[in-house]
N, C-alpha and C. Protein backbone atom coordinates (compact mmCIF):
# COMPACT_ATOMS: atom_id res chain seq x y z
N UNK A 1 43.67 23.44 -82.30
CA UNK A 1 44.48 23.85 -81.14
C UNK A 1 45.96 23.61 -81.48
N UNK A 2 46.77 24.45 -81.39
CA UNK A 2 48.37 24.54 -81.60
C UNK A 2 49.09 23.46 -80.17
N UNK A 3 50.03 22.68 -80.57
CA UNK A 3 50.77 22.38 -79.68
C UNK A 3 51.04 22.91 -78.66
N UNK A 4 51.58 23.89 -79.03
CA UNK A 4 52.16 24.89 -77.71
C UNK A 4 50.96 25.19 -76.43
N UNK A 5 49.64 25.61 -77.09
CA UNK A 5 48.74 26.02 -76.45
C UNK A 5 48.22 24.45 -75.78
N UNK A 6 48.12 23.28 -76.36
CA UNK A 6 47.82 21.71 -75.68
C UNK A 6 48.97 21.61 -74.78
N UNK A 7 50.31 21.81 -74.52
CA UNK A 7 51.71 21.74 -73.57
C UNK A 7 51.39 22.47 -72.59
N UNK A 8 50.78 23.41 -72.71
CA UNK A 8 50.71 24.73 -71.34
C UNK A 8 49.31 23.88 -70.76
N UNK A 9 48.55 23.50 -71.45
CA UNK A 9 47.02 23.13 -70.76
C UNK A 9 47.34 21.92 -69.76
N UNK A 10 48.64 20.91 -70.28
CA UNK A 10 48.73 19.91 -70.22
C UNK A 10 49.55 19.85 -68.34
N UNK A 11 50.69 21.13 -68.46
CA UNK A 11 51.61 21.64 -67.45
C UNK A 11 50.12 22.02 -66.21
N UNK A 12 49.76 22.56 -66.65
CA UNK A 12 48.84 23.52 -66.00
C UNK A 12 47.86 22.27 -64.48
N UNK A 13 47.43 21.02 -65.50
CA UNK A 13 47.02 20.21 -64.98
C UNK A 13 47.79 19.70 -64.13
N UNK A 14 49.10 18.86 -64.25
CA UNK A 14 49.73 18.41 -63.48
C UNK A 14 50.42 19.34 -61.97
N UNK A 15 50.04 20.58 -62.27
CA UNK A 15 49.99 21.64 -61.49
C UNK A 15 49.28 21.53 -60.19
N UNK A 16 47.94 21.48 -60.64
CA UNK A 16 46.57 21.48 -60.05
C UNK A 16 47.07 19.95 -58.99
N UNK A 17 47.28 18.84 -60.21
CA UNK A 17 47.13 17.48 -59.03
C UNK A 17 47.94 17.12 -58.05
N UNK A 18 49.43 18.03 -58.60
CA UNK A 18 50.65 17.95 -57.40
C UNK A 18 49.94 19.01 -56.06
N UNK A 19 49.51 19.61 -56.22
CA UNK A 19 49.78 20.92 -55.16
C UNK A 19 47.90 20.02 -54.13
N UNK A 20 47.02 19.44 -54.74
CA UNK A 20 46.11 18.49 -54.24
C UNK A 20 46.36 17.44 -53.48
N UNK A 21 47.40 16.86 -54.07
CA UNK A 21 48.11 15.40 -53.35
C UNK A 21 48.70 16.45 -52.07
N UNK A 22 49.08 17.49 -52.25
CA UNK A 22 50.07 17.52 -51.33
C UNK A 22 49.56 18.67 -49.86
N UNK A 23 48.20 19.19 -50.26
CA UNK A 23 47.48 19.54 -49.06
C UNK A 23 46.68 18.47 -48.75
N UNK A 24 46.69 19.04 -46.63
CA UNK A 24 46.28 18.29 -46.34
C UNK A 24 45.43 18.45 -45.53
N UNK A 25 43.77 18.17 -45.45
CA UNK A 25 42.92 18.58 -44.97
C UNK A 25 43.19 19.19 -43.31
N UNK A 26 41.95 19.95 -42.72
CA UNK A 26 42.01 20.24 -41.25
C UNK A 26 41.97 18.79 -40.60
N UNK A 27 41.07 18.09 -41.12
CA UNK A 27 40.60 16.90 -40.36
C UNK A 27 41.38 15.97 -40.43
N UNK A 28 42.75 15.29 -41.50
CA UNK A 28 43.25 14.52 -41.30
C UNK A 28 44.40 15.18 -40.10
N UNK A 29 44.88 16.76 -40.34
CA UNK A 29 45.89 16.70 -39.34
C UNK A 29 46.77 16.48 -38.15
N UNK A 30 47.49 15.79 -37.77
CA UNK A 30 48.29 14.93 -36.79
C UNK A 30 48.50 16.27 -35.88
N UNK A 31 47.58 16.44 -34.36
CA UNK A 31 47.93 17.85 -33.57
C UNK A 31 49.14 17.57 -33.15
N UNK A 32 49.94 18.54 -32.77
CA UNK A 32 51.72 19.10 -32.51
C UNK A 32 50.84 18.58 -31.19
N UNK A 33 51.52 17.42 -30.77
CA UNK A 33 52.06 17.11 -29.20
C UNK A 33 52.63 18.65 -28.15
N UNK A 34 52.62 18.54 -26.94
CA UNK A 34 52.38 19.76 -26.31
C UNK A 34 54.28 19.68 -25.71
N UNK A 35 54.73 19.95 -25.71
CA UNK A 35 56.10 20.05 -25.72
C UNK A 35 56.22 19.86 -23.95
N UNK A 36 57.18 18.92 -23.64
CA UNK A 36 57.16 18.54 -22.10
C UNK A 36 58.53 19.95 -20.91
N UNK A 37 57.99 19.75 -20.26
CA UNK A 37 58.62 21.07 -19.55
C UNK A 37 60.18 20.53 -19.17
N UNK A 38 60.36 21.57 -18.86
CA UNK A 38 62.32 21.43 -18.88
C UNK A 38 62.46 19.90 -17.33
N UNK A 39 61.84 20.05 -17.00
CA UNK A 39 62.47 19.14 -15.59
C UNK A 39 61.36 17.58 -15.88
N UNK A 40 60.73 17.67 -16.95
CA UNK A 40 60.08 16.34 -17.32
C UNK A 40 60.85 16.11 -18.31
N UNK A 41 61.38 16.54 -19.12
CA UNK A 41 62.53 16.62 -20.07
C UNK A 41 63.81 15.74 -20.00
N UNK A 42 64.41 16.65 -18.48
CA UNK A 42 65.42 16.40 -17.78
C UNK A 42 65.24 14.52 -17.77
N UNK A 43 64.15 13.99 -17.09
CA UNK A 43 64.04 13.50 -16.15
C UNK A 43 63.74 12.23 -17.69
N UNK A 44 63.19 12.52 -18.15
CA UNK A 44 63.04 11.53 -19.85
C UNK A 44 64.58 10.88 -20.31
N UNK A 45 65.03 11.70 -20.26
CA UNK A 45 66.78 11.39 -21.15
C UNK A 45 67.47 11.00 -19.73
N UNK A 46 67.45 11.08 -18.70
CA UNK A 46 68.57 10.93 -17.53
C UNK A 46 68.47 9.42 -16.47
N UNK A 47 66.74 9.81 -16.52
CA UNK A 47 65.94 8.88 -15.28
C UNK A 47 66.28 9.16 -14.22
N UNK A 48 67.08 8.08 -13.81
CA UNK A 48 66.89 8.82 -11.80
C UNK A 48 68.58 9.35 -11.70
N UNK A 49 69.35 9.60 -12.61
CA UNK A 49 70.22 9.97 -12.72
C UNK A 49 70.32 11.20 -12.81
N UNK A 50 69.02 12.09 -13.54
CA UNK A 50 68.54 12.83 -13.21
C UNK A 50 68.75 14.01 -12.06
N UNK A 51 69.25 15.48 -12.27
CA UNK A 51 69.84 16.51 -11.06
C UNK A 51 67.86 16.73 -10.41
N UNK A 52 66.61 16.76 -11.41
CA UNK A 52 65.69 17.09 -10.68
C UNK A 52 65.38 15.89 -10.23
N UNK A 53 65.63 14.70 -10.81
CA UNK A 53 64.72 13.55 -10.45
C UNK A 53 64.16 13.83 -8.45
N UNK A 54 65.19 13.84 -7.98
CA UNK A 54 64.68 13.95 -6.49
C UNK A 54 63.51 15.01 -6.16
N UNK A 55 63.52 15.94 -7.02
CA UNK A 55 62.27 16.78 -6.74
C UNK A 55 60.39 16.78 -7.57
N UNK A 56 61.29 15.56 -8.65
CA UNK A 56 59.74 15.12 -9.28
C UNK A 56 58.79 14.50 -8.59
N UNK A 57 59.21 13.97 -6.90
CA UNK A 57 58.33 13.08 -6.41
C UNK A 57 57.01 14.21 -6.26
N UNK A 58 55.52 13.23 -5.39
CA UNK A 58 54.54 13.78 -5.30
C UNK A 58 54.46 13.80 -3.92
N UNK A 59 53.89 14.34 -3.09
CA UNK A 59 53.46 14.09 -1.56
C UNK A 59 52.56 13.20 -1.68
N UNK A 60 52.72 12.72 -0.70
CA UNK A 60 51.93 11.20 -0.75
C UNK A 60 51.08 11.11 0.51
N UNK A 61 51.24 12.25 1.50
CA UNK A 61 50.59 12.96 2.66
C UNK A 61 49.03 13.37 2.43
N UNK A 62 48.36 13.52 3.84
CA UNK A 62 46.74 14.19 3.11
C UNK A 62 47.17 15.28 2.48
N UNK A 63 45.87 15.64 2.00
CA UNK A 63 45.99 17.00 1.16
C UNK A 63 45.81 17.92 1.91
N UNK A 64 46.01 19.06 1.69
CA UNK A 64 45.45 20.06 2.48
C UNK A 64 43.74 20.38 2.09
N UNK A 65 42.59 20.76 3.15
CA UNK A 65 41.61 21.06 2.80
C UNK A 65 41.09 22.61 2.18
N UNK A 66 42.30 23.08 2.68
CA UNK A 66 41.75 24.57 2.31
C UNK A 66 41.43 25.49 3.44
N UNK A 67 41.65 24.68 4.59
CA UNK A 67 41.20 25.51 5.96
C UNK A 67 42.53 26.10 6.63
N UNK A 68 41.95 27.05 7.54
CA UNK A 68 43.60 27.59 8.07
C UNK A 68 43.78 26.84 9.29
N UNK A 69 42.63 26.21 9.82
CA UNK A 69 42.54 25.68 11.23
C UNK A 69 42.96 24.48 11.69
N UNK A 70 43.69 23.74 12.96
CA UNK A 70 44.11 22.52 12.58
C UNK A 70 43.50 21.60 12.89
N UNK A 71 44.10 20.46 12.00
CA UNK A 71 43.09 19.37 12.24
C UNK A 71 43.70 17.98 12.26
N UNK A 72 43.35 16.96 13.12
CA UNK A 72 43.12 16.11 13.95
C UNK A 72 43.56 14.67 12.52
N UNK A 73 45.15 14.73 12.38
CA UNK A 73 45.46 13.38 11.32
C UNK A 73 45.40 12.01 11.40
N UNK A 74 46.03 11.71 12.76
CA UNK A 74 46.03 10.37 12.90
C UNK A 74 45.90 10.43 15.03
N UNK A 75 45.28 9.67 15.87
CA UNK A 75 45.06 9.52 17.19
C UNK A 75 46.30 8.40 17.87
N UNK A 76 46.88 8.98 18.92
CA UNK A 76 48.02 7.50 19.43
C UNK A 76 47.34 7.16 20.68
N UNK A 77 47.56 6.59 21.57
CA UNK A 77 47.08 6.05 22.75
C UNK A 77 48.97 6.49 23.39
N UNK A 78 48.43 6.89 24.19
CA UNK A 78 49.60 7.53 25.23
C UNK A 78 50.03 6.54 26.64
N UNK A 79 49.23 5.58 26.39
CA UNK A 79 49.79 4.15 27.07
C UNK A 79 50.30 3.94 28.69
N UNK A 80 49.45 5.27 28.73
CA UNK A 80 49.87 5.83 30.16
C UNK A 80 48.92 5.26 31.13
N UNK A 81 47.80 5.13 30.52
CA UNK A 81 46.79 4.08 31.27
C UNK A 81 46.08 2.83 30.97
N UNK A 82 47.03 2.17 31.10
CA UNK A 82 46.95 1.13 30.63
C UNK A 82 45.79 0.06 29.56
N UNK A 83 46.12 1.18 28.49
CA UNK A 83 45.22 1.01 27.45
C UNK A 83 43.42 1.29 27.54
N UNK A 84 43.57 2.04 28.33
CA UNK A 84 42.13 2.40 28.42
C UNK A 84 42.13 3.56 27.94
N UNK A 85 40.84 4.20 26.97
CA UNK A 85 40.68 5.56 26.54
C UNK A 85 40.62 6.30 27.42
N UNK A 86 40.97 7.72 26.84
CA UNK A 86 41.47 9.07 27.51
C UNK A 86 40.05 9.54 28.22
N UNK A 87 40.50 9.74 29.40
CA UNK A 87 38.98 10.12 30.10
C UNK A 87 38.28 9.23 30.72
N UNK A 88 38.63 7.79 30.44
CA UNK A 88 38.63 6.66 31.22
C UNK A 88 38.78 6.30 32.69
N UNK A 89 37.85 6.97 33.63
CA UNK A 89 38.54 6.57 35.21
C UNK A 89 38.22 5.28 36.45
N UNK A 90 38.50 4.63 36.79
CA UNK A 90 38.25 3.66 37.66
C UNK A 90 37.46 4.54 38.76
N UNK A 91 35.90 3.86 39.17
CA UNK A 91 35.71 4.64 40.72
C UNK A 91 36.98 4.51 41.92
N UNK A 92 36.68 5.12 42.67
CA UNK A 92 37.55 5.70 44.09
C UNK A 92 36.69 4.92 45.12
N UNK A 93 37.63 4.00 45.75
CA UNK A 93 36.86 3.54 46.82
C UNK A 93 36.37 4.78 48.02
N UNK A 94 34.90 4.37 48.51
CA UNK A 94 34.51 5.32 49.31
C UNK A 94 34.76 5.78 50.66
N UNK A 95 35.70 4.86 51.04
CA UNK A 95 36.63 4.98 52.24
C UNK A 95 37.58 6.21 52.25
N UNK A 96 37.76 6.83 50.53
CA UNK A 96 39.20 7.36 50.57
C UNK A 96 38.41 8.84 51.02
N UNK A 97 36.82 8.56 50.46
CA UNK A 97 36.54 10.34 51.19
C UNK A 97 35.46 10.54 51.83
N UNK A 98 35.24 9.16 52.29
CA UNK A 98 34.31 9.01 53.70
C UNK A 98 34.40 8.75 54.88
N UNK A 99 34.45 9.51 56.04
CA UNK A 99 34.46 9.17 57.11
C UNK A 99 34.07 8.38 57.78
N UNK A 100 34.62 7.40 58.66
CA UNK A 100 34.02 6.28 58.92
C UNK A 100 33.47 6.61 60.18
N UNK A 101 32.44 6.78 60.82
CA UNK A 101 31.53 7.36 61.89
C UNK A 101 30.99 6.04 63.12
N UNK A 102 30.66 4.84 62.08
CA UNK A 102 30.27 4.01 62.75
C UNK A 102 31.76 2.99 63.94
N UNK A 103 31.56 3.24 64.91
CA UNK A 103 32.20 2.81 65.59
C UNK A 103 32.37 1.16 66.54
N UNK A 104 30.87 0.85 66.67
CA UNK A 104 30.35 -0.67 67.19
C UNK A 104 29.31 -1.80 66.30
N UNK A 105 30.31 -2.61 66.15
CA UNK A 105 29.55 -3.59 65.63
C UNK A 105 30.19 -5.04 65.98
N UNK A 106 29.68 -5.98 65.76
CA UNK A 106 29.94 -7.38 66.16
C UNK A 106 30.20 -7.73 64.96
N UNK A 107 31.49 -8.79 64.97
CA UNK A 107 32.26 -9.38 64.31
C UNK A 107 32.11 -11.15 64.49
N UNK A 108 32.00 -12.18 63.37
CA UNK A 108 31.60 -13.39 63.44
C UNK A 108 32.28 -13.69 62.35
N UNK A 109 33.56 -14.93 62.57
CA UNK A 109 34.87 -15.14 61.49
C UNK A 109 34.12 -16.57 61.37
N UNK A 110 33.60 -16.84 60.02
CA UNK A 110 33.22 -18.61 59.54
C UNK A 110 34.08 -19.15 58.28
N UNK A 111 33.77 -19.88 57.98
CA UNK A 111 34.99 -20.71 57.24
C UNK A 111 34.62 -20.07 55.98
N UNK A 112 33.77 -19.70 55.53
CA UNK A 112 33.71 -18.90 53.86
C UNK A 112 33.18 -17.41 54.01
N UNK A 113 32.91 -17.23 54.85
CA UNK A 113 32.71 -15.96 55.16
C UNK A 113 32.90 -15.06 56.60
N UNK A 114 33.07 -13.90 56.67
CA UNK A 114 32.94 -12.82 57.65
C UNK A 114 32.11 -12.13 57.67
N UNK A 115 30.89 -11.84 58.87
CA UNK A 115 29.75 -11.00 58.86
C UNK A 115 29.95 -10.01 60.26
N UNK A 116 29.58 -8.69 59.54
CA UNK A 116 29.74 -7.93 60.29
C UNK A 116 27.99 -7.45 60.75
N UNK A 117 27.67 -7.28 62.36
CA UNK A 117 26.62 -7.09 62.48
C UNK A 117 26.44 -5.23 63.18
N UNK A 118 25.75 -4.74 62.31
CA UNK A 118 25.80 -3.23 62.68
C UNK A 118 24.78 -3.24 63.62
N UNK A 119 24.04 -2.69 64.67
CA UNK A 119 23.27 -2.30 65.61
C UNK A 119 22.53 -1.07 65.09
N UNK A 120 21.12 -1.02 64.82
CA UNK A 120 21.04 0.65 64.83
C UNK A 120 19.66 0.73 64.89
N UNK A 121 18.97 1.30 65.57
CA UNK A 121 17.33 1.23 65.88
C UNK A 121 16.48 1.61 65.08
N UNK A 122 15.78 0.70 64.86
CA UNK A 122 14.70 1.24 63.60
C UNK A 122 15.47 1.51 62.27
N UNK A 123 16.49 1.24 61.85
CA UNK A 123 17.14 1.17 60.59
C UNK A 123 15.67 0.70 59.46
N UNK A 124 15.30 -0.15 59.66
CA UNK A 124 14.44 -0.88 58.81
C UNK A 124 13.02 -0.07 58.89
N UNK A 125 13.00 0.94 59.43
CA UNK A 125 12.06 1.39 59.08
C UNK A 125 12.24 3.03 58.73
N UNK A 126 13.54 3.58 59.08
CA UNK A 126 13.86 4.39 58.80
C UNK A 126 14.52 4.62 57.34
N UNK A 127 14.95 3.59 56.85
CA UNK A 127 15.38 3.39 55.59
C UNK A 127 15.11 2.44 54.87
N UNK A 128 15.36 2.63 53.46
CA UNK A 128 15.10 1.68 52.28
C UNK A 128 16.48 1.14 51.58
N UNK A 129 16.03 0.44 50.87
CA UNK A 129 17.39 -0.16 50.55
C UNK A 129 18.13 1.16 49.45
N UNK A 130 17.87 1.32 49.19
CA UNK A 130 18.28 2.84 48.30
C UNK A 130 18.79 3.65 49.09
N UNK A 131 18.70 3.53 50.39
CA UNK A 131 19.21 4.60 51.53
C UNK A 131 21.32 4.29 51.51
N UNK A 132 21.02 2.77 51.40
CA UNK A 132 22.36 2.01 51.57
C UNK A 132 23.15 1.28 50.63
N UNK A 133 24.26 1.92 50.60
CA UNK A 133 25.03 1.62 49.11
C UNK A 133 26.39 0.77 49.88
N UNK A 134 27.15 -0.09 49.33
CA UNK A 134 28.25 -0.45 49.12
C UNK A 134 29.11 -0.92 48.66
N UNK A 135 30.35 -0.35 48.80
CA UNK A 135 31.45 -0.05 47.75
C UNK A 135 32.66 -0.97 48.48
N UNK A 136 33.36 -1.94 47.79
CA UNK A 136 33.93 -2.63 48.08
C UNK A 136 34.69 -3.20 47.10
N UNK A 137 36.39 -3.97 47.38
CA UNK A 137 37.20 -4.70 46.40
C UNK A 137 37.74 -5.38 47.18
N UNK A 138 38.77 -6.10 46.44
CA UNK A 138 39.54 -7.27 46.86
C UNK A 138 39.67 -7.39 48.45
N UNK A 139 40.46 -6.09 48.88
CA UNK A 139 41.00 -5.46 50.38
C UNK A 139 40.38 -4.36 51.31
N UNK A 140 39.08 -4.13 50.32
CA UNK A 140 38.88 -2.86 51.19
C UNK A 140 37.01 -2.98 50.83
N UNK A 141 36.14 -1.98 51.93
CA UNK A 141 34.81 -2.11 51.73
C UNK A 141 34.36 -0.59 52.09
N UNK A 142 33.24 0.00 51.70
CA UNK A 142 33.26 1.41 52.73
C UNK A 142 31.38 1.24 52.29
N UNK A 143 30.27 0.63 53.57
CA UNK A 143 29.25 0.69 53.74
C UNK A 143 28.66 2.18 54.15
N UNK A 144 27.89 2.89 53.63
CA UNK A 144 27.01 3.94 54.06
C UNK A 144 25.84 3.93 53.90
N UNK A 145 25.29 5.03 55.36
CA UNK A 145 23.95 4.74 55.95
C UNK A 145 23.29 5.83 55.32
N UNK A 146 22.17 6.65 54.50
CA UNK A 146 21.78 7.44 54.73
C UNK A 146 20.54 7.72 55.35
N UNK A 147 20.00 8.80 55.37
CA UNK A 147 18.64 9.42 55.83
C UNK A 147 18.34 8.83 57.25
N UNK A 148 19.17 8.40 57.91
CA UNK A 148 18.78 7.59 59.22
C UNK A 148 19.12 8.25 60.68
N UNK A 149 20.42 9.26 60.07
CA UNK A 149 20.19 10.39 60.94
C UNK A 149 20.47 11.82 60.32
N UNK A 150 20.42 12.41 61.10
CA UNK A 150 21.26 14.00 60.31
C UNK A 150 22.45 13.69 59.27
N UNK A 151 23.35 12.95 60.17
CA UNK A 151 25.09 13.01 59.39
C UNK A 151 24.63 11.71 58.58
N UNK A 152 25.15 11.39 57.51
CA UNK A 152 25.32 9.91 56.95
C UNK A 152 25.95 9.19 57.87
N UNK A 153 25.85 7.68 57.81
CA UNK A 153 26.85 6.72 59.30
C UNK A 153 27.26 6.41 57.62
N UNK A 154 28.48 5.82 57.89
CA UNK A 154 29.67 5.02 57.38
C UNK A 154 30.89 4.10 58.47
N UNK A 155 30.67 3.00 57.38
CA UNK A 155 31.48 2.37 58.52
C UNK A 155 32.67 1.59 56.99
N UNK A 156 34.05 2.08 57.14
CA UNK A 156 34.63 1.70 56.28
C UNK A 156 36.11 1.37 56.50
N UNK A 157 36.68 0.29 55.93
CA UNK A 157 38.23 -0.07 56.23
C UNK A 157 38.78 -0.03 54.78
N UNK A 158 40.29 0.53 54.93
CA UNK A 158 40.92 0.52 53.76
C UNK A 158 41.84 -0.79 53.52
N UNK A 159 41.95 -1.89 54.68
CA UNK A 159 43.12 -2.94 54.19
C UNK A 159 42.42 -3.99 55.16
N UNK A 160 41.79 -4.89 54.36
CA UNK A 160 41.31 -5.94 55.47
C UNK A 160 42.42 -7.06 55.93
N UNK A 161 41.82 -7.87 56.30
CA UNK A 161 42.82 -9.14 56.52
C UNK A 161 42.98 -9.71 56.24
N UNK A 162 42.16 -9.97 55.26
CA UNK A 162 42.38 -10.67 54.09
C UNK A 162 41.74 -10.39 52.64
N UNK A 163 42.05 -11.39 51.71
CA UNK A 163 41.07 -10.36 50.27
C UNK A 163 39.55 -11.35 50.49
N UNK A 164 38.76 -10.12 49.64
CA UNK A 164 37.22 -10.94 49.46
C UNK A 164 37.30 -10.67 48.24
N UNK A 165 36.02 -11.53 47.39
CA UNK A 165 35.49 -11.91 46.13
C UNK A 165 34.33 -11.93 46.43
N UNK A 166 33.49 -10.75 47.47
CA UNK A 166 32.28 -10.75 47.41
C UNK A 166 31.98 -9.93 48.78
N UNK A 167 31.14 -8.94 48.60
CA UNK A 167 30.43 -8.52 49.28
C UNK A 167 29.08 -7.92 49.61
N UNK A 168 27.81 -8.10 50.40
CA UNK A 168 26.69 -7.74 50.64
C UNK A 168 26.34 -7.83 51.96
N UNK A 169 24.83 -7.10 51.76
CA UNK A 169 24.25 -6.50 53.07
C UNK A 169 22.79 -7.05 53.01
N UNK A 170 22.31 -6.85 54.14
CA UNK A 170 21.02 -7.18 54.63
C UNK A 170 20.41 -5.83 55.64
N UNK A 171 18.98 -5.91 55.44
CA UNK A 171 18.36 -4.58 56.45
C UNK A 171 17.89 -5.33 56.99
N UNK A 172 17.65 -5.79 58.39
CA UNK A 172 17.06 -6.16 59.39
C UNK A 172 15.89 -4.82 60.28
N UNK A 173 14.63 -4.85 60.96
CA UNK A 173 14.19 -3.83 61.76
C UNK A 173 15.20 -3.09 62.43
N UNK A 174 16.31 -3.27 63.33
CA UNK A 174 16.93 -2.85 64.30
C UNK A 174 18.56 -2.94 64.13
N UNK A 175 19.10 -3.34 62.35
CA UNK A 175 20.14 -3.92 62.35
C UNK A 175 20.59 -3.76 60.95
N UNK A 176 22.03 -4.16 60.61
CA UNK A 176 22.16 -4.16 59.19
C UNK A 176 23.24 -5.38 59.51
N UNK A 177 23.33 -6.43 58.27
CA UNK A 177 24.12 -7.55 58.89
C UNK A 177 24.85 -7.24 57.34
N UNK A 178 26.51 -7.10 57.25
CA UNK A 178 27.38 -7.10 56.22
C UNK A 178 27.97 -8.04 56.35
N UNK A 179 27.94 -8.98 54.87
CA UNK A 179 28.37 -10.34 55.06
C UNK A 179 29.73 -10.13 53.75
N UNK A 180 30.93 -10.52 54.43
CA UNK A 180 32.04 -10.36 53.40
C UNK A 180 32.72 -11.56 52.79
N UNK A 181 32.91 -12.48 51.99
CA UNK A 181 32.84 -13.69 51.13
C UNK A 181 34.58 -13.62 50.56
N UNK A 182 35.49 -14.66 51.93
CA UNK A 182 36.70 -14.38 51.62
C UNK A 182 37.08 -15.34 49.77
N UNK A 183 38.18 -15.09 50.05
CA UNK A 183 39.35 -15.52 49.04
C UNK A 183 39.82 -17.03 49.03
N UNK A 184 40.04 -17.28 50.22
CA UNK A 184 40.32 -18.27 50.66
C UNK A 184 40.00 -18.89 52.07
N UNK A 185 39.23 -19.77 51.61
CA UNK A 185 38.16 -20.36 53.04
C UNK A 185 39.10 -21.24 53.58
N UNK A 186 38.51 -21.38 54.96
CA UNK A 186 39.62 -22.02 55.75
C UNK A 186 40.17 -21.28 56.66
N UNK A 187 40.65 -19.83 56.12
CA UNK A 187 41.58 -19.21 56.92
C UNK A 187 41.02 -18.29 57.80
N UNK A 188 41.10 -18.26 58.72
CA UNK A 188 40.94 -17.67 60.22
C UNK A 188 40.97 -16.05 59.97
N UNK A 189 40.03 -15.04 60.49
CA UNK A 189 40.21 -13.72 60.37
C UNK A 189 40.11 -13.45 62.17
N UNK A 190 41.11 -13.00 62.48
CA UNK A 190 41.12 -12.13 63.64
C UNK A 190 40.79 -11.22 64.03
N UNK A 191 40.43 -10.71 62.98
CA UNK A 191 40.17 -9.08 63.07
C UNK A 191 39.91 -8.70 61.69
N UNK A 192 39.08 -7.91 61.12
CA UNK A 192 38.74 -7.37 59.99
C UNK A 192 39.31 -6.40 59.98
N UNK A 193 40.22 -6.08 60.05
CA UNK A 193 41.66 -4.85 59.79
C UNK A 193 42.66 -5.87 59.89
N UNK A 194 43.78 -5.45 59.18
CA UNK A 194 45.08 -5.90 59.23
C UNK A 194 45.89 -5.44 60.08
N UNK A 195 45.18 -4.73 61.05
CA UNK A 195 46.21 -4.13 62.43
C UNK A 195 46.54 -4.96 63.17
N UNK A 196 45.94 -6.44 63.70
CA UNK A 196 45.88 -7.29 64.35
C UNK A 196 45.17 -7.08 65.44
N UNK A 197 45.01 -6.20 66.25
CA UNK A 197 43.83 -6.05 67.45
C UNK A 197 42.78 -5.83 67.07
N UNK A 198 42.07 -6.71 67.94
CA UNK A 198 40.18 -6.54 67.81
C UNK A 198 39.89 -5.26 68.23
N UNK A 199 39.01 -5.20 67.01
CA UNK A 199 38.50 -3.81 67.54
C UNK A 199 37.15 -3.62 67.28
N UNK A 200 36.41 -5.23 67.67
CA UNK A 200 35.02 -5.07 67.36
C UNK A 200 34.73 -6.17 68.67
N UNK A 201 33.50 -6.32 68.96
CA UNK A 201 32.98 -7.27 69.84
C UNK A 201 32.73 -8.63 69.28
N UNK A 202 33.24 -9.96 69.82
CA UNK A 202 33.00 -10.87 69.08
C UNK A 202 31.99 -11.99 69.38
N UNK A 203 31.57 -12.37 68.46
CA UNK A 203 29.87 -12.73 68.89
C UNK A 203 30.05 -14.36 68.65
C-alpha cells in the first residue's frame, strides 16, 4: 500500500468519528421549550411593574356552569323579621277575626288567678273537647264554641287587665269554666278588660 493511498484511508476515518461524536440521537434530544406568549413575557422581565400585569389576574368568582338561566350564589337574611326565615309567620290571635258573640258570663278575681264562668245548656253533651279551642297571650284570649249551635259562640278580649302566663278551660254538663293564671298575684282585677267597667256579673 502507497503512502498516499494509507493518508486518504487514514483522513477518511477521522471523518467518520468527528461527524459520530457530533450527531445526536432522537432520544437524547433536549425538546425546544414552548415559547411564552407576549403578555407572560411582558410580565417575566417587568413583574408587577408590568403595563399587563393588572390584567394577568384570574377570577376568583364561581365559574360559570354553562347554563343561560340564573342561579341562586350566595342567600342574605333581610333582617326585616327579626331573624326568622322567609315565610316564617307568628299565628294571629283569634280575636282579630272572630267575633265575639258570647255576651254573659260570671267573673271571679282570686289572688293567682281569674275564672271566667260561661253558662250554656248541655254544652257537655253537645260537645267534645275538640269542639273547643283556645287561643291566648300575655294580654289577650279569644275562646270558641263549636257545633253547639248553628253560629260558632266566641267569647274574646283583645287587652286584658292585666298580663297572664297561662290559660285553660274546663267542660262542665251545663257550663264551660275559663280559668286565666295572672302575671302577678296579689293584684286585684276589676274587670277583665282594661276599660275599667264591669261588664260581667260578679260571683
Amino acid at each position: 500500500m502507497s503512502v498516499e493511498t494509507e493518508i486518504s484511508s487514514s483522513m477518511t476515518d477521522m471523518e467518520a468519528e468527528m461527524k459520530e461524536k457530533m450527531t445526536v440521537s432522537d432520544d437524547d434530544a433536549t425538546p425546544t421549550p414552548t415559547p411564552a406568549s407576549a403578555l407572560q413575557d411582558n410580565i417575566a422581565r417587568k413583574g408587577m411593574n408590568a403595563y399587563y400585569f393588572a390584567h394577568a389576574h384570574k377570577a376568583t368568582g364561581p365559574k360559570w356552569d354553562g347554563k343561560a338561566e340564573p342561579r341562586l350564589l350566595k342567600k342574605h337574611s333581610s333582617g326585616l323579621d327579626g331573624g326568622e326565615p322567609a315565610g316564617t309567620m307568628k299565628k294571629a290571635p283569634s280575636f282579630l277575626y272572630h267575633k265575639s258573640n258570647i255576651t254573659s258570663y260570671a267573673f271571679l278575681n282570686e289572688d293567682k288567678v281569674v275564672k271566667l264562668y260561661l253558662t250554656m245548656e248541655e254544652v257537655g253533651e253537645k260537645c267534645s273537647q275538640d269542639d273547643i279551642t283556645l287561643d291566648w297571650d300575655e294580654q289577650s284570649f279569644s275562646l270558641m264554641v263549636k257545633n253547639y249551635k248553628e253560629e260558632d259562640q266566641c267569647l274574646s278580649f283583645g287587652k286584658l287587665s292585666g298580663r297572664i302566663v297561662d290559660a285553660s278551660f274546663k267542660i262542665k254538663p251545663n257550663k264551660i269554666i275559663l280559668t286565666l293564671k295572672k302575671e302577678k298575684e296579689g293584684v286585684e282585677w276589676f274587670t277583665i278588660n282594661d276599660k275599667g267597667a264591669p261588664d260581667h256579673e260578679v260571683v
